[in-house]
C-alpha atoms as a PDB file:
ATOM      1  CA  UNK A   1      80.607  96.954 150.473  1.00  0.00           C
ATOM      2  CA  UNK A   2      78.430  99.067 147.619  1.00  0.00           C
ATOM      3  CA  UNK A   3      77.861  97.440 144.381  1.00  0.00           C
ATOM      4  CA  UNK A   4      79.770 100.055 141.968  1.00  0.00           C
ATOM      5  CA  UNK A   5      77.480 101.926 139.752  1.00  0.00           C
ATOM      6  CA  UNK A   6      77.654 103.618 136.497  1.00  0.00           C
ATOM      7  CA  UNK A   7      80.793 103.894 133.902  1.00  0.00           C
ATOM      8  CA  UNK A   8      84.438 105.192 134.600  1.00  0.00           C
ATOM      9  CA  UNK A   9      86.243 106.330 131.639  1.00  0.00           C
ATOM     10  CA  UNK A  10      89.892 104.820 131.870  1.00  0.00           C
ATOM     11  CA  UNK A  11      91.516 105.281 128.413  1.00  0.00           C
ATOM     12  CA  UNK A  12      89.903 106.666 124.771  1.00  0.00           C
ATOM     13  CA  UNK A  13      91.680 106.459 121.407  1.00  0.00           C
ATOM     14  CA  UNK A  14      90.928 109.921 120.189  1.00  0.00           C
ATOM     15  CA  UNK A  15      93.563 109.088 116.867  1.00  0.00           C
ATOM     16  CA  UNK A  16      91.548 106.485 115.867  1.00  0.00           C
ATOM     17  CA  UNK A  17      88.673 108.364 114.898  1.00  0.00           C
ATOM     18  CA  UNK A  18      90.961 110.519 113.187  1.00  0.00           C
ATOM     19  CA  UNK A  19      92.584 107.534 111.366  1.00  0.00           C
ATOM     20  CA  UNK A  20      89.585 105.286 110.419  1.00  0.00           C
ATOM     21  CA  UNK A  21      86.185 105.125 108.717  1.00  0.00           C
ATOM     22  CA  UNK A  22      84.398 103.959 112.558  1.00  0.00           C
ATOM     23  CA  UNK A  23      81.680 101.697 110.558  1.00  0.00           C
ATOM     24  CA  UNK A  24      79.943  99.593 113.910  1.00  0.00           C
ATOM     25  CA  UNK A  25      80.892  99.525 117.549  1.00  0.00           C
ATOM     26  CA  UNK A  26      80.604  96.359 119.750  1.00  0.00           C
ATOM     27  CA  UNK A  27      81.161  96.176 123.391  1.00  0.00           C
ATOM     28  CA  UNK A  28      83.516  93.756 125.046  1.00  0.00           C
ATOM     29  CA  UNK A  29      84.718  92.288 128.464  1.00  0.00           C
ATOM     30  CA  UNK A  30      87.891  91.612 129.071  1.00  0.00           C
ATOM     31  CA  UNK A  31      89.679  89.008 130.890  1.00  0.00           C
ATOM     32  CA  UNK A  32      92.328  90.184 133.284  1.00  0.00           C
ATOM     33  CA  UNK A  33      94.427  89.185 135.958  1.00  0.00           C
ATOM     34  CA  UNK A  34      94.613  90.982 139.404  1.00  0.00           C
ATOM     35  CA  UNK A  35      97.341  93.447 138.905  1.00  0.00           C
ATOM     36  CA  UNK A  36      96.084  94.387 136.013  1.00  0.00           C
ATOM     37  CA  UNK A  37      92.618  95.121 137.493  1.00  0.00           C
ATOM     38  CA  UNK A  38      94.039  97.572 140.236  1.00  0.00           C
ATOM     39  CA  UNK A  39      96.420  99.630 137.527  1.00  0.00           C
ATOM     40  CA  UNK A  40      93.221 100.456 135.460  1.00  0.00           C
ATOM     41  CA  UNK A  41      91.498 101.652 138.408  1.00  0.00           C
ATOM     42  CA  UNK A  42      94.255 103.655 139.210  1.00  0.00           C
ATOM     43  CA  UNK A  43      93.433 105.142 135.424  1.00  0.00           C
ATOM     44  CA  UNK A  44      96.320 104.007 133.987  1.00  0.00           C
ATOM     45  CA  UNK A  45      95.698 102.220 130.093  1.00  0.00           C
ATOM     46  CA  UNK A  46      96.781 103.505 126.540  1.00  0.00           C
ATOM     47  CA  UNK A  47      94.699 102.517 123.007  1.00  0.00           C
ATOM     48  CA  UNK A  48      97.331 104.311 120.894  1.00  0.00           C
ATOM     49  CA  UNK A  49      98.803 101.260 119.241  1.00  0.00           C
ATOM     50  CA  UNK A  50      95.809  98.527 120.394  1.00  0.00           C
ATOM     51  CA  UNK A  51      94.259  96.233 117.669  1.00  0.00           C
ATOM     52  CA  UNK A  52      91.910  93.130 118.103  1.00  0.00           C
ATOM     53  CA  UNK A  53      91.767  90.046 115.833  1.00  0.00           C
ATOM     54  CA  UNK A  54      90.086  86.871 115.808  1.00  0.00           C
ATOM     55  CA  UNK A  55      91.860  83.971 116.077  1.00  0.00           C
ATOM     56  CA  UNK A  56      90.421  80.113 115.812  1.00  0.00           C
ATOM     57  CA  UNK A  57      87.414  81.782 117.037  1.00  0.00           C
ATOM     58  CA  UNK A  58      88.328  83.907 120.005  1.00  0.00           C
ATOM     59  CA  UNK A  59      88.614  87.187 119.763  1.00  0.00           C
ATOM     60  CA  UNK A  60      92.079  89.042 121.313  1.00  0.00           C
ATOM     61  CA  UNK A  61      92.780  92.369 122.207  1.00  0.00           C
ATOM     62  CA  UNK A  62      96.805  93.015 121.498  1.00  0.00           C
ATOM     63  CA  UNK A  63      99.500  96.014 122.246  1.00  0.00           C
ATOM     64  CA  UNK A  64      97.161  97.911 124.569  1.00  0.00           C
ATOM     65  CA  UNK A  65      99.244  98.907 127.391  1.00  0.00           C
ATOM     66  CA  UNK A  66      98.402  98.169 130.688  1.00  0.00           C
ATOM     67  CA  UNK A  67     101.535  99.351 133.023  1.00  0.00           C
ATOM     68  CA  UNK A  68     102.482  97.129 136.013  1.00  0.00           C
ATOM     69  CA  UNK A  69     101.029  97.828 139.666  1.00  0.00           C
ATOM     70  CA  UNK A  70     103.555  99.837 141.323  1.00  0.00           C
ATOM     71  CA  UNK A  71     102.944  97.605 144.400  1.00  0.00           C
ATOM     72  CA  UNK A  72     101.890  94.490 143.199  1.00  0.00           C
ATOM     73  CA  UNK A  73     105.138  91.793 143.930  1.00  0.00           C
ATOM     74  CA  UNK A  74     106.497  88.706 141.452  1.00  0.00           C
ATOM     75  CA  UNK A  75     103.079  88.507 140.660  1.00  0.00           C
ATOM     76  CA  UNK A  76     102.937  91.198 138.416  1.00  0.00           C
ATOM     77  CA  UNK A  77     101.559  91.174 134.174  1.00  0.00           C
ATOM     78  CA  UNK A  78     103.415  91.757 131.368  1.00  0.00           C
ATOM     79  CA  UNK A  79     102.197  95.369 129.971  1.00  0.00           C
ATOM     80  CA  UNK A  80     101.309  94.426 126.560  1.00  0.00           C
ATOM     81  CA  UNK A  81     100.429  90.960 127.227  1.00  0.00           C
ATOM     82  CA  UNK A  82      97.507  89.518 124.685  1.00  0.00           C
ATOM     83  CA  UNK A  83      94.534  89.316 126.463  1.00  0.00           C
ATOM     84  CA  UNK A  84      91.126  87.401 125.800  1.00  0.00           C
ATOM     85  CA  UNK A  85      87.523  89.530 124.608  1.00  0.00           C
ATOM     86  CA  UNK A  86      84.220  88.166 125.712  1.00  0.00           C
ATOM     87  CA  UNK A  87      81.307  88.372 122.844  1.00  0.00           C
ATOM     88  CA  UNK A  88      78.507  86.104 121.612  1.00  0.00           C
ATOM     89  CA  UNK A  89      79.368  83.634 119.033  1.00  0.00           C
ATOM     90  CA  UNK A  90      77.536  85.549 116.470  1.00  0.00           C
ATOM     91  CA  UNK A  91      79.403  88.698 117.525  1.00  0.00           C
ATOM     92  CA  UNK A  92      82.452  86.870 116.627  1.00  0.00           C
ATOM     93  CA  UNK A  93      81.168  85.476 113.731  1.00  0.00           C
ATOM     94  CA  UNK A  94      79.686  88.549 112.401  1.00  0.00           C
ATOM     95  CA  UNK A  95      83.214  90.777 113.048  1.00  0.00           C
ATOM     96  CA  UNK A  96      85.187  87.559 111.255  1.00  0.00           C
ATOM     97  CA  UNK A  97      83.584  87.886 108.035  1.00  0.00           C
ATOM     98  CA  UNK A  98      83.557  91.968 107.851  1.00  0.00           C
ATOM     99  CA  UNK A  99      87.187  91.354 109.060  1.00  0.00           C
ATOM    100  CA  UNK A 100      87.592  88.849 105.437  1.00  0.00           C
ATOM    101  CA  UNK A 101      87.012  92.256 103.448  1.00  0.00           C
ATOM    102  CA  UNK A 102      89.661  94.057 102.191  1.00  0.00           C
ATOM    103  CA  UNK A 103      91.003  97.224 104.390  1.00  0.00           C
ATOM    104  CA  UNK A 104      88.772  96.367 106.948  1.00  0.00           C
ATOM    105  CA  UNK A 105      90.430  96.338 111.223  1.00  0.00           C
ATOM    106  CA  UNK A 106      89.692  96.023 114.649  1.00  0.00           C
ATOM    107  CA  UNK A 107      90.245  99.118 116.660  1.00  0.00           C
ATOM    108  CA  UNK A 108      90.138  99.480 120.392  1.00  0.00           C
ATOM    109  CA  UNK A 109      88.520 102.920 120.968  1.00  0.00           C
ATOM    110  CA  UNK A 110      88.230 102.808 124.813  1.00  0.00           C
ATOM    111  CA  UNK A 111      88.236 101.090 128.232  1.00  0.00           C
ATOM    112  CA  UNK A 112      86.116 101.486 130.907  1.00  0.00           C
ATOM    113  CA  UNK A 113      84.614 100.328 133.752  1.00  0.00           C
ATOM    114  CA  UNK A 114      80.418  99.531 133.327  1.00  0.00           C
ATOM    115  CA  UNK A 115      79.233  98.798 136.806  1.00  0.00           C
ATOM    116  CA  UNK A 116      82.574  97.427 138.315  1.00  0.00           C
ATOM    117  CA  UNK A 117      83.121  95.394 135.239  1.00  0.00           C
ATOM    118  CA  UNK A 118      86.280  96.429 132.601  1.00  0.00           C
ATOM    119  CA  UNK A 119      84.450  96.566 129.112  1.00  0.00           C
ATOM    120  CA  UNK A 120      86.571  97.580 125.743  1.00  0.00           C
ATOM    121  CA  UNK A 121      84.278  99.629 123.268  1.00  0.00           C
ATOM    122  CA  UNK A 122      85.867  98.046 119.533  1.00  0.00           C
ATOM    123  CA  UNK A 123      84.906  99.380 116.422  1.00  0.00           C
ATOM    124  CA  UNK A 124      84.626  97.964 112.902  1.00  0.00           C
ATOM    125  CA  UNK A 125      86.670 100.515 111.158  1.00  0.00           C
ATOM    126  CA  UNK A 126      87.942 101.594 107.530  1.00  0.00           C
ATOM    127  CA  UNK A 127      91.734 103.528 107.449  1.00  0.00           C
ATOM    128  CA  UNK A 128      91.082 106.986 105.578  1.00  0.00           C
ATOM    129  CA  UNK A 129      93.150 108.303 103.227  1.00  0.00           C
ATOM    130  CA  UNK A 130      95.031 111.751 103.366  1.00  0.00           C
ATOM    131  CA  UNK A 131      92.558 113.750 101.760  1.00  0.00           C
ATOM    132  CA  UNK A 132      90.189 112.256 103.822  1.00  0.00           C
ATOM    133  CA  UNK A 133      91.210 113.416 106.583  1.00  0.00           C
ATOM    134  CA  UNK A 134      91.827 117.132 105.416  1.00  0.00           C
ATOM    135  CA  UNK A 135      88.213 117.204 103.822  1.00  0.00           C
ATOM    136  CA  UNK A 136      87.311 115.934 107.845  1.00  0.00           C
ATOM    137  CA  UNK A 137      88.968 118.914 109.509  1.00  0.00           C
ATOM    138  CA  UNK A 138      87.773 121.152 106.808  1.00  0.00           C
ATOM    139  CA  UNK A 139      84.610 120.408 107.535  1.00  0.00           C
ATOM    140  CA  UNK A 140      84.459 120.528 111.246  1.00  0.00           C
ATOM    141  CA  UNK A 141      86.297 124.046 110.795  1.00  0.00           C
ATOM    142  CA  UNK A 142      83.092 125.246 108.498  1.00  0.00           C
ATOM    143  CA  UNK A 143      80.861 123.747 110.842  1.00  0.00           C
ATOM    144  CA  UNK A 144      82.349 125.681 113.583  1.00  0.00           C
ATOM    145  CA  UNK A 145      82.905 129.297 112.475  1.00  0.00           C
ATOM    146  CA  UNK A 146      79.330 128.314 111.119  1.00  0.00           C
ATOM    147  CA  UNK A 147      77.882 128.179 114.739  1.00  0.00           C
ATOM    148  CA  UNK A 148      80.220 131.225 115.937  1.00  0.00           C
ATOM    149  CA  UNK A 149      78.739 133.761 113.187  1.00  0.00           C
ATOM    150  CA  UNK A 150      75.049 132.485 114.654  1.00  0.00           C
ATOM    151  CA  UNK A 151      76.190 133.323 117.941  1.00  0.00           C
ATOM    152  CA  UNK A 152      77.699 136.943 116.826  1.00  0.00           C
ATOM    153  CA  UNK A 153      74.735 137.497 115.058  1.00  0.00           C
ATOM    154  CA  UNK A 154      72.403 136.671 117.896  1.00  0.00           C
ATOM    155  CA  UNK A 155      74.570 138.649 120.752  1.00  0.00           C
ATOM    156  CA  UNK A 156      74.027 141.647 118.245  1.00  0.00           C
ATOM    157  CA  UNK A 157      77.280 142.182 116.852  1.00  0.00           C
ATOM    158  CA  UNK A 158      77.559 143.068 113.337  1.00  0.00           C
ATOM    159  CA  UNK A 159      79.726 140.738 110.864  1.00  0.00           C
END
């Protein structure tokens, strides 16, 4: 049997770059059992309400949602079960003391598989504020009618 190649998108938290300041981004492995394995391949995850934290060290991925295996038996996961990250000791480290400062989380923003391997991209992120997130779409809005009148303008049309 081929060695899988390349990345397959399973799940992506689109709100959370909505919702937070994204400051870094770490990849992670996770630690899964079987069933849970063979429902991600079947492309079935949700980040909505997922958070990390570090605990005594470890890091932990909690409330993503991971349905059951419609086939698998009594051996079956619990959906939002807490499951274990794999980083360096100095990843850890380095997350646990921005993690000390004020406002500061650990967001999931999404889960893949990286050459037959399920990896978690997490981000070091800062919640916005309301008016943040208008001046956001405000901007993006500007930036695209921006690139439409370039586009009128080079098709000929007159404004």
């Amino acid at each position: 049997m081929a060695k899988e190649q390349g990345t397959k998108l399973i799940a992506q938290n689109k709100k959370a770059r909505h919702d937070y300041h994204i400051e870094t981004t770490w990849e992670a492995g996770i630690v899964l059992v079987g069933t849970e394995v063979k429902s991600l391949r079947q492309g079935r995850a949700s980040l909505v309400d997922g958070f990390a934290e570090i605990d005594n060290g470890e890091a932990w991925l909690l409330q993503v949602h991971i349905p059951e295996y419609s086939q698998g038996t009594w051996t079956n996961h619990a959906s939002r079960r807490k499951r274990k990250l794999l980083l360096n000791r100095h990843e850890i480290d380095k997350i646990e003391r921005k993690l000390s400062d004020q406002g500061y989380t650990l967001v999931p923003l999404s889960l893949y598989f990286k050459d037959g391997r399920a990896k978690v991209e997490l981000a070091l992120a800062k919640g916005k504020k309301s008016y943040d997130k208008r001046h956001t779409l405000a901007a993006k809005q500007a930036d695209r009618e921006k690139v439409q009148a370039v586009q009128r303008r080079l098709k000929g049309y007159k404004d």
